[in-house]
N, C-alpha and C. Protein backbone atom coordinates (compact mmCIF):
# COMPACT_ATOMS: atom_id res chain seq x y z
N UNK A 1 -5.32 -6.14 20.07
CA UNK A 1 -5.92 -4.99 19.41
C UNK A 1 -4.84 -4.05 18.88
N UNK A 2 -3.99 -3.96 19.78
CA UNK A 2 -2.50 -2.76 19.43
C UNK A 2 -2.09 -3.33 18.38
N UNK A 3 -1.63 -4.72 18.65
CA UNK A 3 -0.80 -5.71 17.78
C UNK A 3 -1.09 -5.36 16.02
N UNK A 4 -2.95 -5.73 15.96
CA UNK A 4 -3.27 -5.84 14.76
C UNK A 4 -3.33 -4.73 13.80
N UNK A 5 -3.56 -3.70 14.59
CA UNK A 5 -3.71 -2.19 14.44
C UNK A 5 -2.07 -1.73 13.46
N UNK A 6 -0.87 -1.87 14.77
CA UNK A 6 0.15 -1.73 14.03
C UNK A 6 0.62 -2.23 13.01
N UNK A 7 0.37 -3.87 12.67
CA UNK A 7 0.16 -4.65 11.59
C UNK A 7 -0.11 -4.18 10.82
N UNK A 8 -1.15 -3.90 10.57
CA UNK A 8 -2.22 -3.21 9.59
C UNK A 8 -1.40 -1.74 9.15
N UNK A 9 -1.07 -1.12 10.38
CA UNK A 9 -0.27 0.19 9.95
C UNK A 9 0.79 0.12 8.93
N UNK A 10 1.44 -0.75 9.46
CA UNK A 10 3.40 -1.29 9.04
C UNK A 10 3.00 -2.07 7.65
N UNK A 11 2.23 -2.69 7.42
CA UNK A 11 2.31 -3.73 6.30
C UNK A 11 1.45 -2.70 5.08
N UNK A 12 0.49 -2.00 5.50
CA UNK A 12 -0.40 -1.26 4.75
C UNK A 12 0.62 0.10 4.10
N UNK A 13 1.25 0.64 4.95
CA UNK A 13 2.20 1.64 4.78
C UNK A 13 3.22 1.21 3.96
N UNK A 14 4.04 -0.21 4.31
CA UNK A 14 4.89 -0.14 3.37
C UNK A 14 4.63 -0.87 1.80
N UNK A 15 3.59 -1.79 1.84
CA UNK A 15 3.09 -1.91 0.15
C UNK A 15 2.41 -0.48 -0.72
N UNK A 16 2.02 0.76 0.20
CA UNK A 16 1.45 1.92 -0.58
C UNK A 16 2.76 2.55 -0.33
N UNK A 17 3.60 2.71 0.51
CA UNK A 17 4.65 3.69 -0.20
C UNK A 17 5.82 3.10 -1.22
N UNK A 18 5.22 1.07 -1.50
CA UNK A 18 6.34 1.38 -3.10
C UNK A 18 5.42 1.82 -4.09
N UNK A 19 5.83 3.28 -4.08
CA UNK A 19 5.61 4.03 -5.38
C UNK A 19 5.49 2.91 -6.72
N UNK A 20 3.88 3.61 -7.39
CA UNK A 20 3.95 3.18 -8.59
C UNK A 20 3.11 4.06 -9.30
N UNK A 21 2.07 3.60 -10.12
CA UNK A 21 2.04 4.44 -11.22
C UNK A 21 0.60 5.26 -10.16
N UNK A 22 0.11 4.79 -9.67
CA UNK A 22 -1.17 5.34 -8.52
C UNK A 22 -0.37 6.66 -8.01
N UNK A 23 0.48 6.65 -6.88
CA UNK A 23 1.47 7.46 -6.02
C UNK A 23 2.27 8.46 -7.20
N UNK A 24 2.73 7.72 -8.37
CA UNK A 24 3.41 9.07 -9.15
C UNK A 24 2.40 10.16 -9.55
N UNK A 25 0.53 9.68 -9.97
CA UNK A 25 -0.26 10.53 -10.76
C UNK A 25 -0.85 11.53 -9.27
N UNK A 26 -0.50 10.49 -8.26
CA UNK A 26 -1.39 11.46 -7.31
C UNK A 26 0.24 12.44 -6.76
N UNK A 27 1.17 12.53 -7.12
CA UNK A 27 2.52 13.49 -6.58
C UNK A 27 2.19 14.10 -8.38
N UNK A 28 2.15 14.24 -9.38
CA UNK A 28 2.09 14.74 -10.02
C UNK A 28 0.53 16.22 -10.50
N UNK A 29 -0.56 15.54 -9.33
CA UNK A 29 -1.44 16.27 -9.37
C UNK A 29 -1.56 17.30 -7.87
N UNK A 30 -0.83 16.99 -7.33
CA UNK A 30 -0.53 17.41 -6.28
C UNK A 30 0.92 18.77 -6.62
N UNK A 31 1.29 18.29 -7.38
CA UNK A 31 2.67 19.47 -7.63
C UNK A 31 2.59 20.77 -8.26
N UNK A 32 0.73 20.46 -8.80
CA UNK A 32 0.66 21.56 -9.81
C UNK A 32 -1.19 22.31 -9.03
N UNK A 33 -0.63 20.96 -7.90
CA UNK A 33 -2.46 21.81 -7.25
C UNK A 33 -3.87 21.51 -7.70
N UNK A 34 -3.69 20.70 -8.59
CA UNK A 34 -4.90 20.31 -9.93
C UNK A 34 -5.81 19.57 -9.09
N UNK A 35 -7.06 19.79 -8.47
CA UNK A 35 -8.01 18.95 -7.75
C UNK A 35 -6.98 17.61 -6.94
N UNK A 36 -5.87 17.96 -6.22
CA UNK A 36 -4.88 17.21 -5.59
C UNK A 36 -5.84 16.44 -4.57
N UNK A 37 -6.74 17.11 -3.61
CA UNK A 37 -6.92 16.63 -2.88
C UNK A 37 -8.31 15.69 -2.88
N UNK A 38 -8.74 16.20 -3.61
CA UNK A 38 -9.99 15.26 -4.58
C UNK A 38 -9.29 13.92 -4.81
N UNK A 39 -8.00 13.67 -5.43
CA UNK A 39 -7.45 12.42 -5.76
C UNK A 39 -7.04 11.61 -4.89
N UNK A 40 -6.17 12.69 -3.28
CA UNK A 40 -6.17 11.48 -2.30
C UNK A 40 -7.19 11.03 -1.82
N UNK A 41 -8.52 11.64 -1.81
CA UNK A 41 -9.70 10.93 -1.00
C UNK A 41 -10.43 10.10 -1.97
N UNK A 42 -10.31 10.12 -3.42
CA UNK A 42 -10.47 8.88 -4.06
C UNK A 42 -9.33 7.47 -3.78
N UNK A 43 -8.71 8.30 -4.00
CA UNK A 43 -8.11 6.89 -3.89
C UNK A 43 -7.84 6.13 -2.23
N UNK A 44 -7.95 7.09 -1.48
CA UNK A 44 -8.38 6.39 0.31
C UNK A 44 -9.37 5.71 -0.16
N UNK A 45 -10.18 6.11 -0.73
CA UNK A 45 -11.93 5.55 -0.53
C UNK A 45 -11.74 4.39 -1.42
N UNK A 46 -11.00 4.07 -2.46
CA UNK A 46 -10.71 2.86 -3.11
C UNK A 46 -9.88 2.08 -2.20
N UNK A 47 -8.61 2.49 -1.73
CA UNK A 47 -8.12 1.02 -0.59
C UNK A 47 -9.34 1.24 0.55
N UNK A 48 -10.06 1.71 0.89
CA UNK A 48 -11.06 1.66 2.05
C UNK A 48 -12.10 0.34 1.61
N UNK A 49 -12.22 0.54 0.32
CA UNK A 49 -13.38 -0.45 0.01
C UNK A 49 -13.00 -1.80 -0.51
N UNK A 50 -11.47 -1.62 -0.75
CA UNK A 50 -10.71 -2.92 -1.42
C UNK A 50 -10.59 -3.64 -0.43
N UNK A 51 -9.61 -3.44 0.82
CA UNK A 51 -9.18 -3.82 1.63
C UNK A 51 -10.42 -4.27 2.63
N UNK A 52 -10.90 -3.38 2.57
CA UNK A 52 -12.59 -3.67 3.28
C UNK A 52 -12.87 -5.41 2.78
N UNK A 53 -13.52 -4.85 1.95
CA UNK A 53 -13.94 -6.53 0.95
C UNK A 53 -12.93 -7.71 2.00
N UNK A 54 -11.72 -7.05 1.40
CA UNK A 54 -10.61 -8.66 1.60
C UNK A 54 -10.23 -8.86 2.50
N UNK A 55 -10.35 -7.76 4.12
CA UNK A 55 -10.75 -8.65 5.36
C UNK A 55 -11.98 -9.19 5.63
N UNK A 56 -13.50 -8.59 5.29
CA UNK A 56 -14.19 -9.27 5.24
C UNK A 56 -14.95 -10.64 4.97
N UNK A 57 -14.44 -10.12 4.03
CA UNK A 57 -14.80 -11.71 2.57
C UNK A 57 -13.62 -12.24 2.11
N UNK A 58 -13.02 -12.05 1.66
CA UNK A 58 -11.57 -13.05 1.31
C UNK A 58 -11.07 -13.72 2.85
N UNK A 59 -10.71 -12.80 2.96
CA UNK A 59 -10.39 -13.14 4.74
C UNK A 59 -10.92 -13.88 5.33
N UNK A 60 -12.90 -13.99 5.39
CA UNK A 60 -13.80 -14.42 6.05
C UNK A 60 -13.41 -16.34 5.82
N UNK A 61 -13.75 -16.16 4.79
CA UNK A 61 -13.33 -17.39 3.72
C UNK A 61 -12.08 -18.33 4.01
N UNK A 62 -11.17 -17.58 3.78
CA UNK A 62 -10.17 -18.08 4.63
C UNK A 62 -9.57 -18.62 5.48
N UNK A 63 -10.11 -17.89 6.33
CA UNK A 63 -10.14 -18.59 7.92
C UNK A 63 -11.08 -19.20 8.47
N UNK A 64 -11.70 -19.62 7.45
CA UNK A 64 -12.49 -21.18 7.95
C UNK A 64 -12.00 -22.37 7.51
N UNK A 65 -10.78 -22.17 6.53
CA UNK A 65 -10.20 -23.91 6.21
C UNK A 65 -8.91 -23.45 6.71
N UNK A 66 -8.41 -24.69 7.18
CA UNK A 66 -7.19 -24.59 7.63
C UNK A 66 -5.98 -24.77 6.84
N UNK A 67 -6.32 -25.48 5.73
CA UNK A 67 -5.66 -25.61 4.05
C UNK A 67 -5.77 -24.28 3.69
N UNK A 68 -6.70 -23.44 3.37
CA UNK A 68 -6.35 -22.05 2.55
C UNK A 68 -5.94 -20.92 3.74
N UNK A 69 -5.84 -21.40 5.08
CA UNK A 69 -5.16 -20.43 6.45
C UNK A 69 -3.70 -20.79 6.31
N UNK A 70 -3.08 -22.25 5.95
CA UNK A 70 -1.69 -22.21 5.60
C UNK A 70 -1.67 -22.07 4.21
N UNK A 71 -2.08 -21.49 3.03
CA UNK A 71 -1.72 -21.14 1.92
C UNK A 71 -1.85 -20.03 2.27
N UNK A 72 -2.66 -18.94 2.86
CA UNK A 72 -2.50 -17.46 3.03
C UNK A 72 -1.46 -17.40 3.66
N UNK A 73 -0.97 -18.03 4.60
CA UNK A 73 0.35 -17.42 5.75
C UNK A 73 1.82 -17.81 4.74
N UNK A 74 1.83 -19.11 4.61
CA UNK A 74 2.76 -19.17 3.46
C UNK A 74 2.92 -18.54 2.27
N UNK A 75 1.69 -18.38 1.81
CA UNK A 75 2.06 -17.23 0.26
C UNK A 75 2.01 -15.88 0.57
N UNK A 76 1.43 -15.68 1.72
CA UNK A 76 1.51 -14.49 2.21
C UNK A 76 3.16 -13.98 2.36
N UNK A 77 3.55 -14.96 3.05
CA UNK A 77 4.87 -14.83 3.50
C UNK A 77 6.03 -14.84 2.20
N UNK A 78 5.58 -15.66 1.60
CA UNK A 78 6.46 -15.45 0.14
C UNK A 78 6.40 -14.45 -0.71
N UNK A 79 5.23 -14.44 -0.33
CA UNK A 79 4.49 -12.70 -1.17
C UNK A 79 5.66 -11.49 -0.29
N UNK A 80 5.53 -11.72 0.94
CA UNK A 80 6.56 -10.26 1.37
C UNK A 80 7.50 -10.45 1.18
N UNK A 81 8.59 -11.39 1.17
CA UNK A 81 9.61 -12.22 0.76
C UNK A 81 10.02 -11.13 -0.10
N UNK A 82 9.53 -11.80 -1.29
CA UNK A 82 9.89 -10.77 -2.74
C UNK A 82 9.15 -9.89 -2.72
N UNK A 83 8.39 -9.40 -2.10
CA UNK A 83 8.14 -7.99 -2.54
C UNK A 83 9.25 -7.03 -1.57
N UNK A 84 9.45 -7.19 -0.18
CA UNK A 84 10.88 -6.81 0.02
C UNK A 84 11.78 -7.38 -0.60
N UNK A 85 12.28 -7.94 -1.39
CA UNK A 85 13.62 -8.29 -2.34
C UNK A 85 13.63 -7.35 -3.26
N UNK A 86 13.03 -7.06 -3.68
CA UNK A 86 12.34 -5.93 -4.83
C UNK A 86 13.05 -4.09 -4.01
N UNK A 87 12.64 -4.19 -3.11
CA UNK A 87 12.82 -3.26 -2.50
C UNK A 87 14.16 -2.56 -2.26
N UNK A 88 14.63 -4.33 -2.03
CA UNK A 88 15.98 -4.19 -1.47
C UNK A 88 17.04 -4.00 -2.79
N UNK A 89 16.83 -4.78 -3.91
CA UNK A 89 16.90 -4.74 -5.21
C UNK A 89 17.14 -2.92 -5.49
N UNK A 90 15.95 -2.32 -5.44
CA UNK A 90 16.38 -0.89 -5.31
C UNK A 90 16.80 -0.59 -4.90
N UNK A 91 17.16 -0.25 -3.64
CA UNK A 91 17.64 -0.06 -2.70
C UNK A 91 19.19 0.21 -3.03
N UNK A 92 19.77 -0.61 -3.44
CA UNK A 92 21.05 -1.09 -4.28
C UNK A 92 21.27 -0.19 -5.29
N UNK A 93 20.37 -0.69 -6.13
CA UNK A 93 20.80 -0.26 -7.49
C UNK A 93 20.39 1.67 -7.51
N UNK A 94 19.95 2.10 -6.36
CA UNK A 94 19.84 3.46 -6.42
C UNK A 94 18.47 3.96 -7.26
N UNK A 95 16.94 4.52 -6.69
CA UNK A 95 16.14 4.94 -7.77
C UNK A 95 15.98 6.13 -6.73
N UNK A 96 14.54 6.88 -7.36
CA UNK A 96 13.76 8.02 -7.04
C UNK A 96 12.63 8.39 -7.41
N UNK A 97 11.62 9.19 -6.64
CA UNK A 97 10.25 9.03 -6.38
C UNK A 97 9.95 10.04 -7.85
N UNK A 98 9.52 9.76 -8.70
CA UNK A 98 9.33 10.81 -10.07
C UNK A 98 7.76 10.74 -10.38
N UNK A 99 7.62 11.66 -10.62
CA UNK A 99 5.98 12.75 -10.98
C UNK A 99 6.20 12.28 -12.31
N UNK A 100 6.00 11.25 -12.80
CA UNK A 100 5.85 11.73 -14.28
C UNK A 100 4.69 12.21 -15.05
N UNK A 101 4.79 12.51 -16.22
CA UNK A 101 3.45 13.27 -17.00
C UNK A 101 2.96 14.34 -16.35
N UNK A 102 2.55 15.49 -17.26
CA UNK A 102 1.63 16.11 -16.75
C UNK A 102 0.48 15.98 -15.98
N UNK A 103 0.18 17.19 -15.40
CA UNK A 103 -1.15 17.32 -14.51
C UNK A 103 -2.68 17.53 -15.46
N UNK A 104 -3.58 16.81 -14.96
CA UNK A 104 -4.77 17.18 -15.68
C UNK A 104 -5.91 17.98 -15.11
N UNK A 105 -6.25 18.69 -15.23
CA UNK A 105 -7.41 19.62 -14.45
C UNK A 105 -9.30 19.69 -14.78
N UNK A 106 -9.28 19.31 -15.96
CA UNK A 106 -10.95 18.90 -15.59
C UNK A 106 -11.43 18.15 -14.04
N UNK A 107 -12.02 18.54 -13.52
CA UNK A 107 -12.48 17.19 -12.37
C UNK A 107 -12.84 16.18 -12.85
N UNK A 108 -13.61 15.60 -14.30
CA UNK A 108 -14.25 14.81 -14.40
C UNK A 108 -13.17 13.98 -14.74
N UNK A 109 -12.18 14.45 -15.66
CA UNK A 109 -10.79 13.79 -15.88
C UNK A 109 -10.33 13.29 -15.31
N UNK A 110 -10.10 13.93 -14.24
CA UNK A 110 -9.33 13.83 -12.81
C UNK A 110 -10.01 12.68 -11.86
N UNK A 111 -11.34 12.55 -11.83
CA UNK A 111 -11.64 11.69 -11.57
C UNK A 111 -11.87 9.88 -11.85
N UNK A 112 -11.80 10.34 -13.60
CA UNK A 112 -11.78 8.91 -14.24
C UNK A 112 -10.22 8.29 -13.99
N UNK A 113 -9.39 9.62 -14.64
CA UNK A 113 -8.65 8.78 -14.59
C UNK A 113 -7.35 8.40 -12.96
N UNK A 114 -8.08 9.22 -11.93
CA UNK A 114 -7.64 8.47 -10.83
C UNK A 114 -8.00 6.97 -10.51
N UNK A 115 -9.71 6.71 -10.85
CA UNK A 115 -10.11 5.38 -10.66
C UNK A 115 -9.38 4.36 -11.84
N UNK A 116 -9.22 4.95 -13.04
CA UNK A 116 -8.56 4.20 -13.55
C UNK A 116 -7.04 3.61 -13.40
N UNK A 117 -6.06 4.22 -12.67
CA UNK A 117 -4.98 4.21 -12.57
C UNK A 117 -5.20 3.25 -11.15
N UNK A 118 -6.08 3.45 -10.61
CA UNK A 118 -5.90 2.39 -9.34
C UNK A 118 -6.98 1.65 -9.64
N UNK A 119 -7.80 1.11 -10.06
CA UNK A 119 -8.84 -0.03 -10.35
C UNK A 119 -8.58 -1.01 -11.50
N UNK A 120 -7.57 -0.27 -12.65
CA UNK A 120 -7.22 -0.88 -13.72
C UNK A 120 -5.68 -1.35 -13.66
N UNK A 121 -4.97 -1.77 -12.24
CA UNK A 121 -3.96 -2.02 -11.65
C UNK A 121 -4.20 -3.31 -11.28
N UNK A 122 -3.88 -4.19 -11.78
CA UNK A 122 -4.04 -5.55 -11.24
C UNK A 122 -3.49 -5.90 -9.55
N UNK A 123 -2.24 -5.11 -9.40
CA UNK A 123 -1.49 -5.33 -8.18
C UNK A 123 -2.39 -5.00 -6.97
N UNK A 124 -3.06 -4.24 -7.41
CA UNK A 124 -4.29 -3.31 -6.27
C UNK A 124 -5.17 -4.76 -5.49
N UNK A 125 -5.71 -5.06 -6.50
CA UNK A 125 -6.37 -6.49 -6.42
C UNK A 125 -5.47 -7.66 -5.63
N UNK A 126 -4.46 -8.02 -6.13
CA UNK A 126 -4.03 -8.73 -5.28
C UNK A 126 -3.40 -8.22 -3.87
N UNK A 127 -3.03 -7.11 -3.43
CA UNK A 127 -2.44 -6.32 -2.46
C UNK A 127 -3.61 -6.42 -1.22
N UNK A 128 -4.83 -5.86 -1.62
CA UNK A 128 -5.99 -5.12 -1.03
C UNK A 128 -6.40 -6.41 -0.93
N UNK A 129 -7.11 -7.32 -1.41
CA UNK A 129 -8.17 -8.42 -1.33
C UNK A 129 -7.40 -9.79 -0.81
N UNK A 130 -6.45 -9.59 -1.45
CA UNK A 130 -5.54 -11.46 -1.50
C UNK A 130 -4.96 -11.17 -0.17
N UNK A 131 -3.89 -10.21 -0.43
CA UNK A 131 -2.39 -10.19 0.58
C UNK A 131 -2.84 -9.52 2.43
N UNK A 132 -3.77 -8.44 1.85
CA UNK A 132 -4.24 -7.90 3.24
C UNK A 132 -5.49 -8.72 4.09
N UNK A 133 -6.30 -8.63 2.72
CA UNK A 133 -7.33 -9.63 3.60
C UNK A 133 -6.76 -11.03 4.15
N UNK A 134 -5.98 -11.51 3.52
CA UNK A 134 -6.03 -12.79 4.35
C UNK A 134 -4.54 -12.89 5.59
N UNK A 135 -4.10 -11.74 5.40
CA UNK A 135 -2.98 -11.66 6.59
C UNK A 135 -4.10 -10.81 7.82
N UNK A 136 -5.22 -10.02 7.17
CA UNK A 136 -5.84 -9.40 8.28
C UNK A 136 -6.69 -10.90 8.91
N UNK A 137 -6.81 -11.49 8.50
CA UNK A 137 -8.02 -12.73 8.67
C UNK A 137 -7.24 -13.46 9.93
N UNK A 138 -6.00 -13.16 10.17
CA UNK A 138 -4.60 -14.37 10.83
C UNK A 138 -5.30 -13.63 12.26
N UNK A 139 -5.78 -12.39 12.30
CA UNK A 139 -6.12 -11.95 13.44
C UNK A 139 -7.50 -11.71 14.23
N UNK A 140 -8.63 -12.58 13.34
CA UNK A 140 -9.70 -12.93 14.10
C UNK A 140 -10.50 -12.21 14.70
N UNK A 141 -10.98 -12.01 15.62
CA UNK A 141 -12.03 -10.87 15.68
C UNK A 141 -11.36 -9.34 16.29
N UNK A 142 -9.95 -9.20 15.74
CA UNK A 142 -9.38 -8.36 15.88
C UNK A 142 -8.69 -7.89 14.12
N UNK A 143 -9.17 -8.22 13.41
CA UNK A 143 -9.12 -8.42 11.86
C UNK A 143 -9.28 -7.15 11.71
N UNK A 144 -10.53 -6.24 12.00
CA UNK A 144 -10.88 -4.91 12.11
C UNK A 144 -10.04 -4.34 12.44
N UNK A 145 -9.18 -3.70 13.53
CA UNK A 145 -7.61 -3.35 14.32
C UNK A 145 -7.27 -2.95 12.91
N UNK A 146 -6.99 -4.28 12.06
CA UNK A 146 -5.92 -4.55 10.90
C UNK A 146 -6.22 -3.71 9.98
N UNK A 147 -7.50 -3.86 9.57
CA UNK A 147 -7.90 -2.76 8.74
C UNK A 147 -7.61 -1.61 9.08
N UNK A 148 -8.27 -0.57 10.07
CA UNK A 148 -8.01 0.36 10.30
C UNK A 148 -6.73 0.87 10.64
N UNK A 149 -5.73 -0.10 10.72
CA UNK A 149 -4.28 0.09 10.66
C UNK A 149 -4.33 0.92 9.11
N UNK A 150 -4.18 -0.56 8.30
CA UNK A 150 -4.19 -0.40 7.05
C UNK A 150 -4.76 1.05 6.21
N UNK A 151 -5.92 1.32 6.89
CA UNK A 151 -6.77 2.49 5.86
C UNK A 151 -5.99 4.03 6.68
N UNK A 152 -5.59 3.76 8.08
CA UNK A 152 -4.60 4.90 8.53
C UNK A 152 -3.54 5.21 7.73
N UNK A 153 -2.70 4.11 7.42
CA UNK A 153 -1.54 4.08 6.35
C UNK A 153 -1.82 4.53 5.40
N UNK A 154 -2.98 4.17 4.53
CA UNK A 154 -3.17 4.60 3.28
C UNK A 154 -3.96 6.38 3.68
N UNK A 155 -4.42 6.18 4.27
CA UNK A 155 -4.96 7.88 4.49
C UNK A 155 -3.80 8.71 4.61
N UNK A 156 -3.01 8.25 5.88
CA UNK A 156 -1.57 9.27 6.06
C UNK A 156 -0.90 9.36 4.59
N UNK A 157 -0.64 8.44 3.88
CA UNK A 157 0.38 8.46 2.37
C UNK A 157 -0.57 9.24 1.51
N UNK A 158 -1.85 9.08 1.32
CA UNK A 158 -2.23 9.57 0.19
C UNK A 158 -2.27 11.38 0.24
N UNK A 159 -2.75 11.46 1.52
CA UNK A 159 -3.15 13.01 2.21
C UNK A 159 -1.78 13.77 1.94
N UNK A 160 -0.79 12.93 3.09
CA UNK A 160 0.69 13.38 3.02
C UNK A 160 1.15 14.24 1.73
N UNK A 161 1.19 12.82 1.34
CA UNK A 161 1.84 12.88 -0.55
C UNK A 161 1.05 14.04 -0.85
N UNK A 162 -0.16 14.20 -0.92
CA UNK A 162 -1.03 15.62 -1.62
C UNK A 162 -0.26 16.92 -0.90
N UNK A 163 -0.77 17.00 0.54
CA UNK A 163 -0.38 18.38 0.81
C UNK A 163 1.06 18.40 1.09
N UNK A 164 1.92 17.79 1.08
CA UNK A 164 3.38 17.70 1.13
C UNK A 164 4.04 17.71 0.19
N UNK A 165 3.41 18.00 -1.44
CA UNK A 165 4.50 17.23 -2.20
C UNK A 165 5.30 18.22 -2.69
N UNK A 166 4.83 19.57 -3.03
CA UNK A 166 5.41 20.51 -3.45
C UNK A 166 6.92 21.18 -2.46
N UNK A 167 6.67 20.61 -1.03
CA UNK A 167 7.67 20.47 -0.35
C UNK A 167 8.24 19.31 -0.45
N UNK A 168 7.94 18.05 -0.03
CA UNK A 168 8.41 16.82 -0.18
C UNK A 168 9.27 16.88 -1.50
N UNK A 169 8.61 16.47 -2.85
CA UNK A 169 8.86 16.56 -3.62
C UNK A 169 10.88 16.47 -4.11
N UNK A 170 11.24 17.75 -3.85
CA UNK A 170 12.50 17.90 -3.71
C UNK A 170 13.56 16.28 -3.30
N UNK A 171 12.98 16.86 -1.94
CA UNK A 171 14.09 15.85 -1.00
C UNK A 171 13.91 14.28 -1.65
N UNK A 172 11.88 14.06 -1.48
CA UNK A 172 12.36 12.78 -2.22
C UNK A 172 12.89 12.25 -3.30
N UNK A 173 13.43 12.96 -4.17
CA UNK A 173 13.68 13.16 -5.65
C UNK A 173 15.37 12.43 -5.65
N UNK A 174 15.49 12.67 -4.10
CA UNK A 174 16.89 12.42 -3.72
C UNK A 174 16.87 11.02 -3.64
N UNK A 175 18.46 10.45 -4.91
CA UNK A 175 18.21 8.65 -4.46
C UNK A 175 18.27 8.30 -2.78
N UNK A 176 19.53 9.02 -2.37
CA UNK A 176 19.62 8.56 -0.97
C UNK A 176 18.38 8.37 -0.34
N UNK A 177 17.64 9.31 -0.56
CA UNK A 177 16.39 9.32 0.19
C UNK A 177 15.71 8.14 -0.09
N UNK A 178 15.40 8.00 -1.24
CA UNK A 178 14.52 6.68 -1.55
C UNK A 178 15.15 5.52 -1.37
N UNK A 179 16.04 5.78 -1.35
CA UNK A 179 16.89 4.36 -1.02
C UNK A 179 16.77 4.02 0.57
N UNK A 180 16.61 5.05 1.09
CA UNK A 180 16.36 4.92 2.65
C UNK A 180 15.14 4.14 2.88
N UNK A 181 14.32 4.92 1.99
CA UNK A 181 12.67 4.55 1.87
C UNK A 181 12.33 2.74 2.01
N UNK A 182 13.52 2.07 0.14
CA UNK A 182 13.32 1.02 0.10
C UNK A 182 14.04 -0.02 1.09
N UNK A 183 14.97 0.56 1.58
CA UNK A 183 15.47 -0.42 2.68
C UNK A 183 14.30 -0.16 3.83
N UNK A 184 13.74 1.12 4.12
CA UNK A 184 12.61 0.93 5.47
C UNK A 184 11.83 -0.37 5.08
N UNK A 185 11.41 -0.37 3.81
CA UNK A 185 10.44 -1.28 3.49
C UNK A 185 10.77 -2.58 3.09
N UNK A 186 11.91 -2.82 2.69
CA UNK A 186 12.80 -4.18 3.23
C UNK A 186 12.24 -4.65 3.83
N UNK A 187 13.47 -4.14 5.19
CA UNK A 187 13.22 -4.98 6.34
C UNK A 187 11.75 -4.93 6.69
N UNK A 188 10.80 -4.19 6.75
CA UNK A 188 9.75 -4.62 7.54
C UNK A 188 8.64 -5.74 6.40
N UNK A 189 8.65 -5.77 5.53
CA UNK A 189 8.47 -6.79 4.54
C UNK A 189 9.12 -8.48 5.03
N UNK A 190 10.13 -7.82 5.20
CA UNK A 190 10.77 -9.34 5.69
C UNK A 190 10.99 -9.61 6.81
N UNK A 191 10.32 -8.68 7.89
CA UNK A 191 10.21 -8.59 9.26
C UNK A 191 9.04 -9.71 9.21
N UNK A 192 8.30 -9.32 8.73
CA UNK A 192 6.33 -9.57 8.99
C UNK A 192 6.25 -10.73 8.28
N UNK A 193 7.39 -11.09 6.90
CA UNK A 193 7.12 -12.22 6.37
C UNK A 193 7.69 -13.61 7.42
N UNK A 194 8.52 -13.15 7.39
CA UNK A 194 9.50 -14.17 8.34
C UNK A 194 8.89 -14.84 9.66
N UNK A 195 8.06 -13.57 9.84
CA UNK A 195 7.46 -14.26 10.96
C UNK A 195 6.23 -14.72 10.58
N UNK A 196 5.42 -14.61 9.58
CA UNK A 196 4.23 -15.37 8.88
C UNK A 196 5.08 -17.25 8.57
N UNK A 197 6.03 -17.16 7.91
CA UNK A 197 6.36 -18.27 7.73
C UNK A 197 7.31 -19.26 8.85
N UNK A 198 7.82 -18.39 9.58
CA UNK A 198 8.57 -19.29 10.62
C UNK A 198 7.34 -19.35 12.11
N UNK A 199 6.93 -18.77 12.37
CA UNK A 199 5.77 -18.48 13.28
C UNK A 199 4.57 -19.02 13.56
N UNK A 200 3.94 -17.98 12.09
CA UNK A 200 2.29 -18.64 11.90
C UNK A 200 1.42 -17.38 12.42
């Protein structure tokens, strides 16, 4: 139960904190105060229902053949592979967490285009449904644990990022900092993969 929970924490946490275009609009609506917190609880409530689905049902699915239980653990595992390489890739080459674009303030705005920035993301889809559901599925009627790991992670980052950013903001702006960030998420990428593929 601990096991899957932290799983769910560690793996959920570090695919939502590589920053992308989701995490820059919600630090950019957050910097100026603009219905900030309206956007992290959309977008919780979107990995809540993504990730939902893909331990349920992707997951479910899954772990009834033993052919698509070693294609999830193996591509799973290749999947963290490079997505920590990526990380580490930065890591190197030096980046930083940037707000770009302006803030928008209608709510209704604010609302489309939060769902749009995370529903019209292909990566979301495979992250939430493919990568989580079927690494949450490896853990059986403790799959749930995983989730709620997972939707903790994404609640803490999205919330965080909102009411933190105008402080945050700064420091993370700092490469060192993010560079710290992408090596955290390295290794535990290639912690969790390594052991999906050498393990099981």
């Amino acid at each position: 139960m601990v096991t899957a929970f932290v799983n769910g924490l560690g793996i959920g946490g570090a695919l939502i904190m590589a920053i992308g275009a989701q995490g820059a609009f919600v630090l950019s609506q957050a910097l100026k105060r603009h219905h900030h917190l309206l956007v992290a609880l959309i977008c919780t409530v979107c990995d809540a229902i993504l990730i939902g689905l893909g331990v349920a049902g992707v997951g479910a699915i899954i772990s009834e053949s033993e052919m698509l239980m070693a294609v999830a653990r193996y591509g799973g595992g290749a999947f963290l592979l490079i997505f920590g390489l990526s990380s580490l890739r930065r890591a190197i080459k030096g980046s930083r967490l940037q707000a770009e674009g302006g803030a928008i303030g209608c709510r209704r705005t604010v609302i489309i285009a939060t769902l749009a920035v995370t529903l019209l993301n292909p990566h979301v889809y495979l992250d939430a449904l493919v990568l989580l559901g079927s690494i949450g599925a490896q853990f059986g009627d403790e799959r749930w644990f995983f989730f709620a790991g997972t939707l903790t992670a994404s609640t803490l980052w999205f919330f965080g990022l909102s009411l933190g950013a105008a402080r945050l903001a700064p420091v993370l702006a700092r490469p060192a900092v993010w560079r710290g960030i992408d090596l955290m998420v390295w290794a535990l990428m290639w912690g969790i993969g390594l052991k999906l593929l050498l393990v099981g």
